[in-house]
Every structure is written in C-alpha cells, then in structure tokens.
C-alpha atoms as a PDB file:
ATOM      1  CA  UNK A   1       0.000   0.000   0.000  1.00  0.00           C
ATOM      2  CA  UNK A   2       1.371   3.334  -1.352  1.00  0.00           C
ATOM      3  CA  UNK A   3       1.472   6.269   1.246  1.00  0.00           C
ATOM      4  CA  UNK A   4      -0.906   9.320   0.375  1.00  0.00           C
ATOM      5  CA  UNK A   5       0.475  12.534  -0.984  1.00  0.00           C
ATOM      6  CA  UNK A   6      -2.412  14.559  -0.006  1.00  0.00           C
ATOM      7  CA  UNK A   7      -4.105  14.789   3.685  1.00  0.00           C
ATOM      8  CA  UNK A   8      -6.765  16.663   5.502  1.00  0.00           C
ATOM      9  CA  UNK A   9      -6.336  17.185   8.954  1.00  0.00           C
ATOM     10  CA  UNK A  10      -8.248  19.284  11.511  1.00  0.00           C
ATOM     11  CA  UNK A  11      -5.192  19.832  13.738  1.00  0.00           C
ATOM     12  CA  UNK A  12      -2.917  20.989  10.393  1.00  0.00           C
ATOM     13  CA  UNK A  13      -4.206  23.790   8.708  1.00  0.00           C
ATOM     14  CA  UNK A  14      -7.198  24.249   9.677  1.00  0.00           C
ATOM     15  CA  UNK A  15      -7.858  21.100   8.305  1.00  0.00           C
ATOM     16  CA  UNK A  16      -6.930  22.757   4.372  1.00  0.00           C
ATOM     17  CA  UNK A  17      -5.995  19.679   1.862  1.00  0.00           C
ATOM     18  CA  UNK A  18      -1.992  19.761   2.649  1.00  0.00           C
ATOM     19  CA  UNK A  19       0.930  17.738   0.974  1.00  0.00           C
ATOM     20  CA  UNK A  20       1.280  15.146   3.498  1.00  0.00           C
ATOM     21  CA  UNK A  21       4.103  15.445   6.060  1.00  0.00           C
ATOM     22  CA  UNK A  22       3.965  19.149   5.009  1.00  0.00           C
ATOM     23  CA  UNK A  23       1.990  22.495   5.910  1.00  0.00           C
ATOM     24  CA  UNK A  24       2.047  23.332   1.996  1.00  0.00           C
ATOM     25  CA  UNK A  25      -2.013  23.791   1.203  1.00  0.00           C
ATOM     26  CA  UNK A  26      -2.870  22.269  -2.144  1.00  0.00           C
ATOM     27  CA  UNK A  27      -4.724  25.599  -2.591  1.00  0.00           C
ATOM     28  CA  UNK A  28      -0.791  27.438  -2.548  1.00  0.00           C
ATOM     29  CA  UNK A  29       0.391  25.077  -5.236  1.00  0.00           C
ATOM     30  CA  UNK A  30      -2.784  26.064  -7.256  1.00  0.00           C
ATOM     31  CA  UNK A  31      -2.494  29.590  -6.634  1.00  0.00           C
ATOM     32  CA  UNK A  32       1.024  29.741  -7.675  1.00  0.00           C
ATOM     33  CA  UNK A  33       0.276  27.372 -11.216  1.00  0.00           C
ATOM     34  CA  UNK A  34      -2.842  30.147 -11.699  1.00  0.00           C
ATOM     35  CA  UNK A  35       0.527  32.555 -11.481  1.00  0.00           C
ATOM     36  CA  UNK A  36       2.498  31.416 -14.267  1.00  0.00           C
ATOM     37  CA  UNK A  37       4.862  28.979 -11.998  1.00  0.00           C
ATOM     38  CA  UNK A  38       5.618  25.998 -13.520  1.00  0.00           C
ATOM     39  CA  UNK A  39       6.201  22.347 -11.482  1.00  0.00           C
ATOM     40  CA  UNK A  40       9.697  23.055 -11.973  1.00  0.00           C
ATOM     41  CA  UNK A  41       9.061  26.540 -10.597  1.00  0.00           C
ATOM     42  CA  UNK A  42       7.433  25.576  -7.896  1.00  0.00           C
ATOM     43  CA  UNK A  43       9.684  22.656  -6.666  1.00  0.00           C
ATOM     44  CA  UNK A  44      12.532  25.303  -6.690  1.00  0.00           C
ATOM     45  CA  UNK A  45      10.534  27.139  -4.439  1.00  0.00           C
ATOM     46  CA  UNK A  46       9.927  24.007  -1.671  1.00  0.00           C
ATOM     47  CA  UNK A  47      12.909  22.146  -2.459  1.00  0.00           C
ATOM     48  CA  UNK A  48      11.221  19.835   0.166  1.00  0.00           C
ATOM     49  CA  UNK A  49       8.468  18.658  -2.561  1.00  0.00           C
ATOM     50  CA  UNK A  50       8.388  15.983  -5.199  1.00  0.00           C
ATOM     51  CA  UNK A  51       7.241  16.162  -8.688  1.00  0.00           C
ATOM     52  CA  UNK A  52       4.925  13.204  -7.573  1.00  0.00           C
ATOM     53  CA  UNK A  53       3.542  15.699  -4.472  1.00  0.00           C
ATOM     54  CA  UNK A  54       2.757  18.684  -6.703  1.00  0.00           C
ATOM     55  CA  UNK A  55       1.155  16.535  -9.889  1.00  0.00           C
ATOM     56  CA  UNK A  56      -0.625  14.550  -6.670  1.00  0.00           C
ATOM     57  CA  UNK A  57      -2.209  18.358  -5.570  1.00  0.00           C
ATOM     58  CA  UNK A  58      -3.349  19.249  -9.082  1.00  0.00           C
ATOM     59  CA  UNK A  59      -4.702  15.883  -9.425  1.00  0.00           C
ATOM     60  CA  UNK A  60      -6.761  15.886  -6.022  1.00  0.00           C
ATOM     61  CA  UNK A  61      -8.080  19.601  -7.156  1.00  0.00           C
ATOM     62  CA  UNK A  62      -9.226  18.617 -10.486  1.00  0.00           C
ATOM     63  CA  UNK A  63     -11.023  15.364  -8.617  1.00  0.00           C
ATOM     64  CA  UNK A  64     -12.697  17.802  -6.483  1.00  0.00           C
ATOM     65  CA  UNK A  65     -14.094  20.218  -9.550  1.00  0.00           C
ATOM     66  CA  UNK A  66     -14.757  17.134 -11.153  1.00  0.00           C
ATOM     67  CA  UNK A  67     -17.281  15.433  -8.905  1.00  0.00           C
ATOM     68  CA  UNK A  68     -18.531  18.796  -7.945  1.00  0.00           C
ATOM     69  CA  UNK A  69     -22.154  18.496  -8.382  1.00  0.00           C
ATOM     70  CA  UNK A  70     -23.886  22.213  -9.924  1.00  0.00           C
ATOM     71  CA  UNK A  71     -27.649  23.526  -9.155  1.00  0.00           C
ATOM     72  CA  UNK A  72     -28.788  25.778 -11.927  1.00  0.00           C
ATOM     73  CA  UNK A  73     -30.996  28.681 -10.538  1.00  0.00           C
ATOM     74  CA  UNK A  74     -33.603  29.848 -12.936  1.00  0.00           C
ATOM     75  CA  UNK A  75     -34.384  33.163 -12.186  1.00  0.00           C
END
C-alpha cells in the first residue's frame, strides 16, 4: 500500500488539503500554477516537494471540480 500525498487534517491547517508530512495547502500550489509557476518553478521554491507531491495536488483539485455536483438557478 502506497502512502498518500495529499491529507486533511483538523489539527494541520485548519484542516486545508496539505501535501502530506507538510503544511504546503494544495490551494498554494494552485495559486502559484494560476501565477504562471511551472512544477519546476514551484519545486525550486519548496525544495522539500516531489514532482509526484505537486502533480498529486493538481490531481486531487481537479477530482474535487470534477465530482462537484452544480444547481442551476432559474431566475
């Protein structure tokens, strides 16, 4: 069984999606991609993250949009 990247935790955080073993939100690595940063940009920035963490928070983001479910108000 493979460790997970990405953990929620009311203690760390505030309980914000975080790389595991880290304080990095997956909401900072998305706010620095909607930047311009790159993955390579970003991991020289936490030299403490993994290609693997990063593609892991942009993966569990888009899984969240994804199975987002949308009410359409007519009005």
């Amino acid at each position: 069984m493979t460790k997970p990247l990405i953990s929620v935790s009311p203690q760390i955080c505030g309980g914000a999606p975080c790389i595991a073993g880290t304080r990095i939100m997956v909401s900072t690595i998305l706010s620095q991609i909607a930047g311009g940063y790159t993955i390579e940009k970003i991991l020289q920035g936490y030299s403490q993250l993994t290609r693997e963490q990063v593609v892991a928070a942009i993966e569990y983001a888009t899984a969240l949009v994804r199975d987002e479910e949308i009410e359409v108000l007519n009005g």
